[in-house]
PDB file of N, CA and C in Angstrom:
ATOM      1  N   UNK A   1      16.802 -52.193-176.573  1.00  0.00           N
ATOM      2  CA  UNK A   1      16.513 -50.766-176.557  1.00  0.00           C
ATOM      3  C   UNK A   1      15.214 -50.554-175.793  1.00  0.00           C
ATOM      4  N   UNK A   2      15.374 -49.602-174.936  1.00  0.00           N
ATOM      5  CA  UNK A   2      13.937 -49.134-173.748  1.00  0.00           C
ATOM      6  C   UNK A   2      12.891 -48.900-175.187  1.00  0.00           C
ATOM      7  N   UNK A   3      11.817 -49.163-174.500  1.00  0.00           N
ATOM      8  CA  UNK A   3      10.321 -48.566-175.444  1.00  0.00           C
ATOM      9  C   UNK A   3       9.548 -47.631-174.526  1.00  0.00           C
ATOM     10  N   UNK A   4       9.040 -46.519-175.440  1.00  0.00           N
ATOM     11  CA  UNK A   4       8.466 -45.570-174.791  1.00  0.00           C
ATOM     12  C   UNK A   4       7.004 -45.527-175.177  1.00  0.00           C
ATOM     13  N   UNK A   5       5.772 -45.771-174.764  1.00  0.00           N
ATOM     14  CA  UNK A   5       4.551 -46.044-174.983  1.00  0.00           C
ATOM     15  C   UNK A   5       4.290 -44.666-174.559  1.00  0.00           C
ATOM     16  N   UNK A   6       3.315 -43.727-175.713  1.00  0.00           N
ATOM     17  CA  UNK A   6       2.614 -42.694-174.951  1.00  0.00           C
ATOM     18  C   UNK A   6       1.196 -42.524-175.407  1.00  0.00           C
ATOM     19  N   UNK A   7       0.550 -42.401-174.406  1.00  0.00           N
ATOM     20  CA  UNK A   7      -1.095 -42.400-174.150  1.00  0.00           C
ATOM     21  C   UNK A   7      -1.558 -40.995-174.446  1.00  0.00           C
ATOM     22  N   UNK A   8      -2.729 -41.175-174.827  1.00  0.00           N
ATOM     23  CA  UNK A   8      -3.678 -39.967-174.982  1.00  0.00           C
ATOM     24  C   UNK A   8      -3.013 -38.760-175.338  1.00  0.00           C
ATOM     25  N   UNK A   9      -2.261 -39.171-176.653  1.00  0.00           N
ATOM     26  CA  UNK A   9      -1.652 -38.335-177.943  1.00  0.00           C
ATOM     27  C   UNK A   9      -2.949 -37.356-178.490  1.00  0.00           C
ATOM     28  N   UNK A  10      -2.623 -35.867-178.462  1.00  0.00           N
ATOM     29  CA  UNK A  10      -3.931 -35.115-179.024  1.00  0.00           C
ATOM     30  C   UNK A  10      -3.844 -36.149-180.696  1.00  0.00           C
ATOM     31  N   UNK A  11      -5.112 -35.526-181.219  1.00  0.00           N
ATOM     32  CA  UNK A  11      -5.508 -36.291-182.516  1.00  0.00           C
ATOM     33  C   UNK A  11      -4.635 -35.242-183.456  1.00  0.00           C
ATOM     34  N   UNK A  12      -4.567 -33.814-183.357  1.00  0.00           N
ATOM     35  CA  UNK A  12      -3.415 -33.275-184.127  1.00  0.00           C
ATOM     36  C   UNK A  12      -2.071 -33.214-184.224  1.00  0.00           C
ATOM     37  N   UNK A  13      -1.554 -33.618-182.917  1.00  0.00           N
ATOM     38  CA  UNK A  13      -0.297 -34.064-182.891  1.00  0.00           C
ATOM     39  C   UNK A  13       0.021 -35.394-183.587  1.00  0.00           C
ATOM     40  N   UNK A  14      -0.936 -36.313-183.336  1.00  0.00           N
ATOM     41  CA  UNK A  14      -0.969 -37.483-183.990  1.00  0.00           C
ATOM     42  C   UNK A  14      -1.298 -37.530-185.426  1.00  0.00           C
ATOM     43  N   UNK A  15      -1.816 -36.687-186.049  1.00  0.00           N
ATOM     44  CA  UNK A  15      -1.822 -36.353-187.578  1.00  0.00           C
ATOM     45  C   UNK A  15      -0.866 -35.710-187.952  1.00  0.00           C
ATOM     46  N   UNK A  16       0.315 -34.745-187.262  1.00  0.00           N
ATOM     47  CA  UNK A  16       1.146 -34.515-187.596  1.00  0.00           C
ATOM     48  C   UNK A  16       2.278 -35.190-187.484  1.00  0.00           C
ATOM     49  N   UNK A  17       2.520 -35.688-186.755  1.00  0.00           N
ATOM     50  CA  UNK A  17       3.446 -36.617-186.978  1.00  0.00           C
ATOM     51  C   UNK A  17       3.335 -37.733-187.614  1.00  0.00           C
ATOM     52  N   UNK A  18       2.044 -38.371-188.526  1.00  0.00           N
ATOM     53  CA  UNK A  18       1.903 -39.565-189.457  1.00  0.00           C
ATOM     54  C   UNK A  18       2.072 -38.942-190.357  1.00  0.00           C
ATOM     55  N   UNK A  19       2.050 -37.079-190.881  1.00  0.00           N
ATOM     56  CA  UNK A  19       2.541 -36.360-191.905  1.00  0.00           C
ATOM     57  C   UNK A  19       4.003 -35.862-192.389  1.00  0.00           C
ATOM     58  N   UNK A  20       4.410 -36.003-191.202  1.00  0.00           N
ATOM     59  CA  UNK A  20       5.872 -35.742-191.503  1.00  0.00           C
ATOM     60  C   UNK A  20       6.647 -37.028-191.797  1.00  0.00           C
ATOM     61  N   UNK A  21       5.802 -38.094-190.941  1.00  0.00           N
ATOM     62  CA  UNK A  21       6.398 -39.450-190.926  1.00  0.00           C
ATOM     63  C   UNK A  21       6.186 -40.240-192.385  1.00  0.00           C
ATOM     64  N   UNK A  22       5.225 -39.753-192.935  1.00  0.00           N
ATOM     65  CA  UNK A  22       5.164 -40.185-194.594  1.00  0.00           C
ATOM     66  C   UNK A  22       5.593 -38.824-195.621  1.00  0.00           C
ATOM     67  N   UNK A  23       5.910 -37.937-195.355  1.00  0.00           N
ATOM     68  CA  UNK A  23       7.286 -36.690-196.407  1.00  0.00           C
ATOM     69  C   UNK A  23       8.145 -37.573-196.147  1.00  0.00           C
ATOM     70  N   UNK A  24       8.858 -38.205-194.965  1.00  0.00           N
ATOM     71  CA  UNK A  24      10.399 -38.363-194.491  1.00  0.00           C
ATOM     72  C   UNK A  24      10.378 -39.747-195.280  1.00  0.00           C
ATOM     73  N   UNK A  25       9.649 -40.395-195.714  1.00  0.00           N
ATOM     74  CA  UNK A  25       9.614 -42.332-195.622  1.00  0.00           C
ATOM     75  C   UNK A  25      10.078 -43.252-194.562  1.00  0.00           C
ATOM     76  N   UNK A  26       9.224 -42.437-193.040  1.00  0.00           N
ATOM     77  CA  UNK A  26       9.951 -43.082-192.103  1.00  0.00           C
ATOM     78  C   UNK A  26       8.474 -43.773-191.423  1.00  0.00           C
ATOM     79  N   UNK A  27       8.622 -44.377-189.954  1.00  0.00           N
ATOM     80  CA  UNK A  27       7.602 -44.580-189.405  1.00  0.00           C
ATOM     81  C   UNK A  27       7.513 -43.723-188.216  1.00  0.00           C
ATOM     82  N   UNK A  28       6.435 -43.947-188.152  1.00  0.00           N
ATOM     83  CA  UNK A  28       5.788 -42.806-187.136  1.00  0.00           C
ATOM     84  C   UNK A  28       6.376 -42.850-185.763  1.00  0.00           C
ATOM     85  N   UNK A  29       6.999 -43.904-185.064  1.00  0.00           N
ATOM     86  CA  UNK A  29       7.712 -43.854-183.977  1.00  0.00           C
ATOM     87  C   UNK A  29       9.090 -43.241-184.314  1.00  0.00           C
ATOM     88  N   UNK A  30       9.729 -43.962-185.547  1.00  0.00           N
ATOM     89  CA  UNK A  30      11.462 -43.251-185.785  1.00  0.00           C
ATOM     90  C   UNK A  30      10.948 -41.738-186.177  1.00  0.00           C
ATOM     91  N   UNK A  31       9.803 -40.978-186.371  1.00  0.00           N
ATOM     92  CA  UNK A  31       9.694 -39.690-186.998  1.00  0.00           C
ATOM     93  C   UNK A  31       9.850 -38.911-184.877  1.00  0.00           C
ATOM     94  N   UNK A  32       8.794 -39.902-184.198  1.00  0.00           N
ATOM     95  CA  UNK A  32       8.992 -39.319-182.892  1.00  0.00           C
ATOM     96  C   UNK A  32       9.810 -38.849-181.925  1.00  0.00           C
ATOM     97  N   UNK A  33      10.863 -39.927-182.456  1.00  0.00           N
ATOM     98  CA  UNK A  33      11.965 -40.223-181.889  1.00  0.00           C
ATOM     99  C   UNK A  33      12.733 -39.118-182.434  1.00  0.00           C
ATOM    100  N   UNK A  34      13.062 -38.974-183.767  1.00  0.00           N
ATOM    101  CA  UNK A  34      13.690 -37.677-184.096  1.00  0.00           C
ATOM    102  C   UNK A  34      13.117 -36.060-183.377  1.00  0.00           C
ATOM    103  N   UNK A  35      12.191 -35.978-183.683  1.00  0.00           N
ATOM    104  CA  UNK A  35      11.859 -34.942-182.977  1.00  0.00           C
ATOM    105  C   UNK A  35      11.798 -34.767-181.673  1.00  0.00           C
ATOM    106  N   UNK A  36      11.875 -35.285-180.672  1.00  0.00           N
ATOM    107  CA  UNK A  36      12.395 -35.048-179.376  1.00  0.00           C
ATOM    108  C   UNK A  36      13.800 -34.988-179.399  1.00  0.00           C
ATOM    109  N   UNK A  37      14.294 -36.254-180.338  1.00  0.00           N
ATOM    110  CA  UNK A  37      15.906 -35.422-179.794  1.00  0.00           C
ATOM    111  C   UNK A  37      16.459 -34.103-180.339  1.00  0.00           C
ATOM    112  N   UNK A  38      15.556 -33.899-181.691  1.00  0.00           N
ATOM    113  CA  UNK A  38      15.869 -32.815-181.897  1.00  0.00           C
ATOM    114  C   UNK A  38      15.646 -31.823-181.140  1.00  0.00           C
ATOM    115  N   UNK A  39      14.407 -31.791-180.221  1.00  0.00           N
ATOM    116  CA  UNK A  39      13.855 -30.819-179.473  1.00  0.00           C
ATOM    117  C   UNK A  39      14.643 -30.778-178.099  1.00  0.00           C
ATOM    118  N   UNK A  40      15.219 -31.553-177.090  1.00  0.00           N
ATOM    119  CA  UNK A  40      16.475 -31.831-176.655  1.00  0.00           C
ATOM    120  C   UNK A  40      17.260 -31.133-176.704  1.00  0.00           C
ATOM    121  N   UNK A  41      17.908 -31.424-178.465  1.00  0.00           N
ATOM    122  CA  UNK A  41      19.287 -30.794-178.449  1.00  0.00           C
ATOM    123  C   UNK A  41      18.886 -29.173-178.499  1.00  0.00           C
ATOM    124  N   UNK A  42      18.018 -28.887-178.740  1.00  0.00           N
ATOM    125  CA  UNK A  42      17.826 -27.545-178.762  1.00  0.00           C
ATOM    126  C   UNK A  42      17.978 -26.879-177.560  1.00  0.00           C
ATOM    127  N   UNK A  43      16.883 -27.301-176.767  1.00  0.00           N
ATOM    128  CA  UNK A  43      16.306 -26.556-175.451  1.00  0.00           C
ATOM    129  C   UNK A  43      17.700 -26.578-174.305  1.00  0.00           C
ATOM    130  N   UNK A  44      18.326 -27.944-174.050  1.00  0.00           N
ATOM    131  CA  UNK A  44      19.220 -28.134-172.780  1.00  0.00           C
ATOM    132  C   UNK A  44      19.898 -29.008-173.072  1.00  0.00           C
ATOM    133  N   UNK A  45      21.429 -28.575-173.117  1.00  0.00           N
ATOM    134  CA  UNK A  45      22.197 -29.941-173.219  1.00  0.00           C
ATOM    135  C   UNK A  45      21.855 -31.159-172.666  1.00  0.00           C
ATOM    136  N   UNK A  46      21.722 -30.797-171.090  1.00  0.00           N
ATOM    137  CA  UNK A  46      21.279 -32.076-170.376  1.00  0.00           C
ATOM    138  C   UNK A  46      20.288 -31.640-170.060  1.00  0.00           C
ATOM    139  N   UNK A  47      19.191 -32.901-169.175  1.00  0.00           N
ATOM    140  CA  UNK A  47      18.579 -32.536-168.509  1.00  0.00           C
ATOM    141  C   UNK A  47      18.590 -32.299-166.912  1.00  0.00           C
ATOM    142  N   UNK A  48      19.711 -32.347-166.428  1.00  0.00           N
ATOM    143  CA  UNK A  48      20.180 -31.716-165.245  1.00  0.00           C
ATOM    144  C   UNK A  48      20.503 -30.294-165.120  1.00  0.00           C
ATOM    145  N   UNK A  49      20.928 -29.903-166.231  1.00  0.00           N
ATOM    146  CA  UNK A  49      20.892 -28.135-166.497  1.00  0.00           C
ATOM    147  C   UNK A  49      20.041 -27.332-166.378  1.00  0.00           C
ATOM    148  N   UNK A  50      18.355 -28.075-166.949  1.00  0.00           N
ATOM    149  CA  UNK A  50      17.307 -27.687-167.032  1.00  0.00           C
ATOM    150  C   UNK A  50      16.851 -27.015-165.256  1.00  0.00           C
ATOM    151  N   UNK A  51      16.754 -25.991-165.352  1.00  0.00           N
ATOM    152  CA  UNK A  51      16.361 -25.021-164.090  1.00  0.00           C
ATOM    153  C   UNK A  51      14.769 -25.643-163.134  1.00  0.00           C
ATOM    154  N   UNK A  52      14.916 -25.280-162.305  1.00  0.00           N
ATOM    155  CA  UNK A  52      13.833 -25.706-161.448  1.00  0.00           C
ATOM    156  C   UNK A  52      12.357 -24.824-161.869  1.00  0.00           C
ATOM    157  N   UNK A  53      11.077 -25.320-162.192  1.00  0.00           N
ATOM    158  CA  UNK A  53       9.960 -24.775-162.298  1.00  0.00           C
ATOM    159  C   UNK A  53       9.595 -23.594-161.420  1.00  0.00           C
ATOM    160  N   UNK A  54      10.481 -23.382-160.129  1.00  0.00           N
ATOM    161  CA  UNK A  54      10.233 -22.587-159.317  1.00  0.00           C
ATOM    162  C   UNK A  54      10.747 -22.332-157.960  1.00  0.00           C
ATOM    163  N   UNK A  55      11.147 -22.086-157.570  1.00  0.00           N
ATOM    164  CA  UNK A  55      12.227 -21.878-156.431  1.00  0.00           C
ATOM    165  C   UNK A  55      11.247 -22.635-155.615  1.00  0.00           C
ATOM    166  N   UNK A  56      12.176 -24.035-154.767  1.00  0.00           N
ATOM    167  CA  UNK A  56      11.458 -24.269-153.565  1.00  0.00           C
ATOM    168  C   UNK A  56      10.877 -23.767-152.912  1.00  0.00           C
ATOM    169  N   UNK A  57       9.485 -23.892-152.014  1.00  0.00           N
ATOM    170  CA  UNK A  57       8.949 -23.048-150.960  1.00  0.00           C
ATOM    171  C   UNK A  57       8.930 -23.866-149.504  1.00  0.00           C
ATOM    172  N   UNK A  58       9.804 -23.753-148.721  1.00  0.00           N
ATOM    173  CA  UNK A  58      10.070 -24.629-147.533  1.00  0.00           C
ATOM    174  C   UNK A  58       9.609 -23.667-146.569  1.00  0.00           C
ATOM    175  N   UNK A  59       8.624 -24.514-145.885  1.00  0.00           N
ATOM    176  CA  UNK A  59       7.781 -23.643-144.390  1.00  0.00           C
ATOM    177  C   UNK A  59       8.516 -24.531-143.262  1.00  0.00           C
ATOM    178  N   UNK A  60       8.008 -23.705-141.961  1.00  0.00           N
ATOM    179  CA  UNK A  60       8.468 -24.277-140.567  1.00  0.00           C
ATOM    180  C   UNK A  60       7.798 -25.675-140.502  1.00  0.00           C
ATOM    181  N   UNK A  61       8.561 -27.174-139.892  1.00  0.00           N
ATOM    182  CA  UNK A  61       7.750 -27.460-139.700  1.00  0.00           C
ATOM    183  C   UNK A  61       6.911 -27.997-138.734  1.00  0.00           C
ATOM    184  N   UNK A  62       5.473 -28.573-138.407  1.00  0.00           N
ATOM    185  CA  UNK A  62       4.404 -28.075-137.727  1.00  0.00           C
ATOM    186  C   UNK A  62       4.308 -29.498-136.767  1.00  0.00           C
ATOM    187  N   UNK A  63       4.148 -29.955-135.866  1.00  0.00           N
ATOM    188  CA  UNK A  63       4.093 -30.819-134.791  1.00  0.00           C
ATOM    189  C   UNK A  63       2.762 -31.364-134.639  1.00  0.00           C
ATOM    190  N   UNK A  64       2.297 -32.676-134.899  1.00  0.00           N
ATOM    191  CA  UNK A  64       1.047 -33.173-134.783  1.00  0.00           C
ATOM    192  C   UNK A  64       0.964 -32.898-133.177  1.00  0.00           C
ATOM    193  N   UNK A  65      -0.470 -32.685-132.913  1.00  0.00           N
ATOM    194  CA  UNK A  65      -0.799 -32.904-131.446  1.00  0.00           C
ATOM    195  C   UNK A  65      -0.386 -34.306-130.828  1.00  0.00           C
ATOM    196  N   UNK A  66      -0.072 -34.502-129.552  1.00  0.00           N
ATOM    197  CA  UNK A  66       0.418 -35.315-129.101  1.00  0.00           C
ATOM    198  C   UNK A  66      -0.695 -35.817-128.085  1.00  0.00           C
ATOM    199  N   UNK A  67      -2.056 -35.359-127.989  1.00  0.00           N
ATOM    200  CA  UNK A  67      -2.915 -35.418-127.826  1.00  0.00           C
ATOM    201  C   UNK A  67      -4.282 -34.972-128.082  1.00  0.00           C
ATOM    202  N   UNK A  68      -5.572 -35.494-127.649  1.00  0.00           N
ATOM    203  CA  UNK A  68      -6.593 -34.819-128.389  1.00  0.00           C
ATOM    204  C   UNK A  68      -7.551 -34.082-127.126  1.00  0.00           C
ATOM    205  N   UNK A  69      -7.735 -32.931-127.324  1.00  0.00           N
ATOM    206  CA  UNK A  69      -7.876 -31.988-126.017  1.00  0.00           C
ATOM    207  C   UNK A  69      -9.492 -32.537-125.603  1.00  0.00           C
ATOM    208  N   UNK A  70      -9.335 -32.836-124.081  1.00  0.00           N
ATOM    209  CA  UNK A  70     -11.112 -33.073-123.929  1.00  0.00           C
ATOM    210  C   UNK A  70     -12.039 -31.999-123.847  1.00  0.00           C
ATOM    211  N   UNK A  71     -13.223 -32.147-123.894  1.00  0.00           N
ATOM    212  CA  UNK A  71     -14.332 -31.178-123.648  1.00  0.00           C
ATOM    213  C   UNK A  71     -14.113 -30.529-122.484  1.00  0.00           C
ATOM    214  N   UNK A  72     -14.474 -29.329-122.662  1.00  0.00           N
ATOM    215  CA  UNK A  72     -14.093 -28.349-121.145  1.00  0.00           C
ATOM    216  C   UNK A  72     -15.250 -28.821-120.278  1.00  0.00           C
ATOM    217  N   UNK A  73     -15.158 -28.713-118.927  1.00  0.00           N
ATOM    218  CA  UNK A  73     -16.013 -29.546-117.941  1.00  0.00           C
ATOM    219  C   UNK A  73     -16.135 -30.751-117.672  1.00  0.00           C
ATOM    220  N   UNK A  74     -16.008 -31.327-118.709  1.00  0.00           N
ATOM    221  CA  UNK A  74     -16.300 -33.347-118.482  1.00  0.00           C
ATOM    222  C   UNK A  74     -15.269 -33.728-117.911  1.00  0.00           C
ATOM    223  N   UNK A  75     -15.262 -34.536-117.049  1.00  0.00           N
ATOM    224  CA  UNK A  75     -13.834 -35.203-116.509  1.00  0.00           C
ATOM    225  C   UNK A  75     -13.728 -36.804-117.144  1.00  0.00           C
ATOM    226  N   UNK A  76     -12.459 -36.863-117.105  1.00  0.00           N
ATOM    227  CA  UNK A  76     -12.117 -37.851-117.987  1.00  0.00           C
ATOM    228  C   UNK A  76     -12.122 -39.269-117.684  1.00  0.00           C
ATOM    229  N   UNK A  77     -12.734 -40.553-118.066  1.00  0.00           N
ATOM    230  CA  UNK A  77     -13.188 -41.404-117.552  1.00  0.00           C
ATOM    231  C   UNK A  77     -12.142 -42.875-118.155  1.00  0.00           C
ATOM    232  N   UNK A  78     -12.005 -43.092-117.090  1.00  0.00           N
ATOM    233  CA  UNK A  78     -11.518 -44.767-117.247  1.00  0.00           C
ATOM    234  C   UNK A  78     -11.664 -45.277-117.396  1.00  0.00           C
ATOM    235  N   UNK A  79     -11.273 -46.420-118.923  1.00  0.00           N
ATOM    236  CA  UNK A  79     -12.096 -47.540-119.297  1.00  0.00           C
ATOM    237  C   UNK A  79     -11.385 -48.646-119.236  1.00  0.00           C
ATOM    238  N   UNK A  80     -11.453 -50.301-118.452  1.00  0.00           N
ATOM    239  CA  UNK A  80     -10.817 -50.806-118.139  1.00  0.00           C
ATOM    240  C   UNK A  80     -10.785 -52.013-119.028  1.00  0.00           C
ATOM    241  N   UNK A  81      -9.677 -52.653-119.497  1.00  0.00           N
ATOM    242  CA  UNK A  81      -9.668 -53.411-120.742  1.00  0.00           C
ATOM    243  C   UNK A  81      -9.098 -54.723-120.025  1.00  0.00           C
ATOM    244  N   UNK A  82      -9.860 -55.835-120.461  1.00  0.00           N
ATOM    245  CA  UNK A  82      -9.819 -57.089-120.359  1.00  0.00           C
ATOM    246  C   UNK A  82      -8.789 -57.651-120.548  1.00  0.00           C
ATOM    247  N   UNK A  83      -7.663 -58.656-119.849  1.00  0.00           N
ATOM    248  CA  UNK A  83      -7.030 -59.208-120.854  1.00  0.00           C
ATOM    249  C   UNK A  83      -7.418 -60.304-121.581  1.00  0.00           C
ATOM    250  N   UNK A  84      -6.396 -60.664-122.589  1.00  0.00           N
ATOM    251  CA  UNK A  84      -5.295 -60.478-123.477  1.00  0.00           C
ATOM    252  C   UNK A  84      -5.253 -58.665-123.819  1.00  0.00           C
ATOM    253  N   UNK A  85      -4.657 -58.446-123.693  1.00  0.00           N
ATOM    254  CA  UNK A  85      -3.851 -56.801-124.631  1.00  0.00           C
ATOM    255  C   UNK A  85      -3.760 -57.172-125.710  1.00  0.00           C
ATOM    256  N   UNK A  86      -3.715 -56.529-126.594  1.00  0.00           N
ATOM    257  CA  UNK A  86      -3.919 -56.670-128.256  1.00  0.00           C
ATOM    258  C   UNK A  86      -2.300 -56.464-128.278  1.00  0.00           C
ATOM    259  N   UNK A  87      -1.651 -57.032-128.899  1.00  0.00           N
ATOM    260  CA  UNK A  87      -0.137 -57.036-129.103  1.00  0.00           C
ATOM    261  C   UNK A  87       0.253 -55.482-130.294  1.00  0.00           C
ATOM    262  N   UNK A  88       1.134 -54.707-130.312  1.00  0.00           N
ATOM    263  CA  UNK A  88       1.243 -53.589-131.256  1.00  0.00           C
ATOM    264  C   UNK A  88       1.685 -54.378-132.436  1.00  0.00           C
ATOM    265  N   UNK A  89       1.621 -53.649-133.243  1.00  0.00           N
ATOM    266  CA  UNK A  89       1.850 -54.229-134.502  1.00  0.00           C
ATOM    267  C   UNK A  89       3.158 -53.748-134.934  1.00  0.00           C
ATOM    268  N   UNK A  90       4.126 -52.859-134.369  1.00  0.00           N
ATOM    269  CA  UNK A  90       5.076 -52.540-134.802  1.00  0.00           C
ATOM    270  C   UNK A  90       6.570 -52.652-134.019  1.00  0.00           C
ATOM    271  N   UNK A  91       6.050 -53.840-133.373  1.00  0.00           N
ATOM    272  CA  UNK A  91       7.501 -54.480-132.284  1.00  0.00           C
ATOM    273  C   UNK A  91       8.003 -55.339-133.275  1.00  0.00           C
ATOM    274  N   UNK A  92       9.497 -55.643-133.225  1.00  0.00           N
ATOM    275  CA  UNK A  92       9.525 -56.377-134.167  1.00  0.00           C
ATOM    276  C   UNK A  92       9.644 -58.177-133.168  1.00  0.00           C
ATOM    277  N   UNK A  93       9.246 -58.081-132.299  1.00  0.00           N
ATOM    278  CA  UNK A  93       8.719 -59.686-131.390  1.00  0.00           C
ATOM    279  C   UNK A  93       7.520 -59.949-131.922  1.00  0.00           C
ATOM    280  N   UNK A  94       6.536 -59.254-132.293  1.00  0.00           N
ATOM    281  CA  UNK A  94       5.122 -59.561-132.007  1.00  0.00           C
ATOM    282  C   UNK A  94       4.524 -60.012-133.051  1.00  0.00           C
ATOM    283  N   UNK A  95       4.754 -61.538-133.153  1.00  0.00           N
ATOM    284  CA  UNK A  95       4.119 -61.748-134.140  1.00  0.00           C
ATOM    285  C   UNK A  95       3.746 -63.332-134.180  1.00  0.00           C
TER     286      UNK A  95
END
């Protein structure tokens, strides 16, 4: 059976449920366990039924520059690289 570990339980939720979990003579995980499924069966049969938080918001979308614009006036200068060439890292030969 899956185990469900949950963190940073408020301290009143966690006193309430060690209160209900000692009325019932149960333990505090089988008291947890009941109450979600109870809370479950209430809210949504499934949880695929359960409606979206909010209607998608889908924008156009936007094109990185395909370059980076130079300074107006400066002309653009050539820098000449030594070999070896640095091999790309995303050929799948190069390695």
């Amino acid at each position: 059976m899956p185990t469900l570990v949950l963190n940073d339980v408020p301290v009143p939720l966690y006193d309430q449920i060690q209160r209900l979990a000692l009325a019932r003579q149960r333990t505090p995980a089988d008291t947890a366990v009941e109450v979600l499924e109870t809370a479950f069966r209430a809210k949504a049969p499934t949880l695929t039924d359960a409606p979206l938080p909010q209607e998608p918001y889908l924008t156009e979308e936007i094109c990185a520059p395909c370059s980076i614009p130079r300074p107006e006036g400066k002309p653009a200068r050539t820098v000449r690289v030594e070999k070896p060439l640095p091999t790309p890292h995303d050929l799948p030969d190069a390695e």
